[in-house]
C-alpha atoms as a PDB file:
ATOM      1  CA  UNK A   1      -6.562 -25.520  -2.202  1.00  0.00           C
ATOM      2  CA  UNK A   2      -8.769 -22.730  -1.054  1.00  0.00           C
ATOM      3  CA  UNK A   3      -6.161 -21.040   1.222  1.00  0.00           C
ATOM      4  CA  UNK A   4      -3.256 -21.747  -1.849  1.00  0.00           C
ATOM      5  CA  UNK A   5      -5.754 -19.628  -3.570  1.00  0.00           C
ATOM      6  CA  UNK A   6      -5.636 -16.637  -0.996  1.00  0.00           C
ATOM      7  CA  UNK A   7      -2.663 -16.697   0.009  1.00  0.00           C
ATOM      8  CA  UNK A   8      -1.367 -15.879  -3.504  1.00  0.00           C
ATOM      9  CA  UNK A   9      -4.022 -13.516  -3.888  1.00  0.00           C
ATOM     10  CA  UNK A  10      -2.784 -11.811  -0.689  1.00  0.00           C
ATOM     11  CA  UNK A  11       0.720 -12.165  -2.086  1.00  0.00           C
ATOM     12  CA  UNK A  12      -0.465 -10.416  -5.467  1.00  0.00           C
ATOM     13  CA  UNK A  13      -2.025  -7.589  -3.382  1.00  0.00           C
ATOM     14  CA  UNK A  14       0.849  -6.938  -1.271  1.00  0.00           C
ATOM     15  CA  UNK A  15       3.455  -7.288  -4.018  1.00  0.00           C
ATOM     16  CA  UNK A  16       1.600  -4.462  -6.207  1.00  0.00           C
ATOM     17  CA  UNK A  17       0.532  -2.092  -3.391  1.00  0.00           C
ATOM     18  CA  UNK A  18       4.203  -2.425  -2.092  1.00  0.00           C
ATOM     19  CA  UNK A  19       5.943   0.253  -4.396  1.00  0.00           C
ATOM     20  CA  UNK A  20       2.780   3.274  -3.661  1.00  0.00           C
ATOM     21  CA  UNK A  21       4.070   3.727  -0.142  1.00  0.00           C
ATOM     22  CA  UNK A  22       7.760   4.420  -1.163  1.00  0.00           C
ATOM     23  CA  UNK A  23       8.953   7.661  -0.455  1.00  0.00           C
ATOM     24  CA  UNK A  24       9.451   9.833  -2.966  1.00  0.00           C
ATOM     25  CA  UNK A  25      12.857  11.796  -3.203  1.00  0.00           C
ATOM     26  CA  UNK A  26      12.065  15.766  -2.993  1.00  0.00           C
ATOM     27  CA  UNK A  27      13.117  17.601  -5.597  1.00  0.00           C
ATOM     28  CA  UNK A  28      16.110  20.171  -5.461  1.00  0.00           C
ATOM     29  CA  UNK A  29      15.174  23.999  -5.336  1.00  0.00           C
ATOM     30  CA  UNK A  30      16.441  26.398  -7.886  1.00  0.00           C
ATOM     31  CA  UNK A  31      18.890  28.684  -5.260  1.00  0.00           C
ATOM     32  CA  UNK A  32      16.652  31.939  -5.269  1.00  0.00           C
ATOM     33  CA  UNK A  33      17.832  35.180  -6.724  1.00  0.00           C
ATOM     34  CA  UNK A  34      19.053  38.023  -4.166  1.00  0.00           C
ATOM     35  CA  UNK A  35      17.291  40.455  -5.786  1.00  0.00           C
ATOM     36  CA  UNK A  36      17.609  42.502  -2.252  1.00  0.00           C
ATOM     37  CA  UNK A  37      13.683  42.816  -2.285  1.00  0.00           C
ATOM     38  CA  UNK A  38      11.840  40.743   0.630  1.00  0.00           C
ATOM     39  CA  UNK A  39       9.328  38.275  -0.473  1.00  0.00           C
ATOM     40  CA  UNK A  40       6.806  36.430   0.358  1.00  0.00           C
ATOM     41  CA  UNK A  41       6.344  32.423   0.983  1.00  0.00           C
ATOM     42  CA  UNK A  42       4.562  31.925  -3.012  1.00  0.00           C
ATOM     43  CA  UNK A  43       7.175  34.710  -4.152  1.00  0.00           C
ATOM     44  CA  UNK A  44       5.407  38.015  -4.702  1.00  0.00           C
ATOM     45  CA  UNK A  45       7.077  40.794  -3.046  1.00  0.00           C
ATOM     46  CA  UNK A  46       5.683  41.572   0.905  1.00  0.00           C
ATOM     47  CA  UNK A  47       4.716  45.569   0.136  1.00  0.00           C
ATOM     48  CA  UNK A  48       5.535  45.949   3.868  1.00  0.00           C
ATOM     49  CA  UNK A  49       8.605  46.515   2.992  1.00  0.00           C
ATOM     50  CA  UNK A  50      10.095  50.200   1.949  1.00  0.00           C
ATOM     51  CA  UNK A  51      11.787  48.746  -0.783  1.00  0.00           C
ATOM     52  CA  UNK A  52       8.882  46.785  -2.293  1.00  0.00           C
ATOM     53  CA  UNK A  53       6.737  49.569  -2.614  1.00  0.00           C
ATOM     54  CA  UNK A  54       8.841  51.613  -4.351  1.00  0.00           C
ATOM     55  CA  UNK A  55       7.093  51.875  -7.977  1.00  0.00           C
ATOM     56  CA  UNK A  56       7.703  53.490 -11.373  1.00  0.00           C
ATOM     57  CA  UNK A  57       3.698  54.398 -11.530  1.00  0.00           C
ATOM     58  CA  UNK A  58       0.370  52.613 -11.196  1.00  0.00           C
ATOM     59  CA  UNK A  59      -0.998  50.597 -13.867  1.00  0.00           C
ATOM     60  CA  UNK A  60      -4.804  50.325 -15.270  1.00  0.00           C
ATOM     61  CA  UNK A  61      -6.459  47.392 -15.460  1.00  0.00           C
ATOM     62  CA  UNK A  62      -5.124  46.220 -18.583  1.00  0.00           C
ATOM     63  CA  UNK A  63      -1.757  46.566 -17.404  1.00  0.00           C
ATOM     64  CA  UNK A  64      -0.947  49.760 -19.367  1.00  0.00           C
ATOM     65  CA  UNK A  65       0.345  52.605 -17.660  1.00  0.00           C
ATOM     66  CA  UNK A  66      -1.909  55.443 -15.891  1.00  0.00           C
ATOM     67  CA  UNK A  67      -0.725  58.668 -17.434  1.00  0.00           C
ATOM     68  CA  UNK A  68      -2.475  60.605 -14.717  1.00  0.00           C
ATOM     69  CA  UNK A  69       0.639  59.500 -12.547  1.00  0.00           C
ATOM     70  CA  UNK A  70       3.482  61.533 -12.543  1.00  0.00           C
ATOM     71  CA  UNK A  71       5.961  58.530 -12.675  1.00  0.00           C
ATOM     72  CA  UNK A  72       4.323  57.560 -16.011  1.00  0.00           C
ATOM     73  CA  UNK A  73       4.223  60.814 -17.973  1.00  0.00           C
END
């Protein structure tokens, strides 16, 4: 009777762990954009690039634009 008794509960253990090692199917990848600018691996743009630092003018902190820069005036 004992061993009926833990051999189901080793059954119920098994049986409900079972699924959590599955593997889980990857999701598909939006294709990316060719936006002809070079970019890093989380997406930013690499500024070693010549065409990545290319910029209309700096920005303050508050994300307005600097008007001491000539590309802002």
């Amino acid at each position: 009777m004992k061993n009926l008794i833990k051999v189901l509960a080793l059954l119920l253990v098994v049986t409900f762990t079972t699924p959590t090692f599955a593997q889980k199917t990857p999701k598909k990848s939006e294709p990316k954009k060719e936006t002809g600018a070079k970019l890093k691996a989380d997406g930013t743009p690499d500024k070693r690039f010549k065409e990545n630092k290319k910029e209309k003018g700096k920005l303050k902190k508050d994300g307005t634009p600097d008007k001491r820069y000539k590309g802002n005036k």
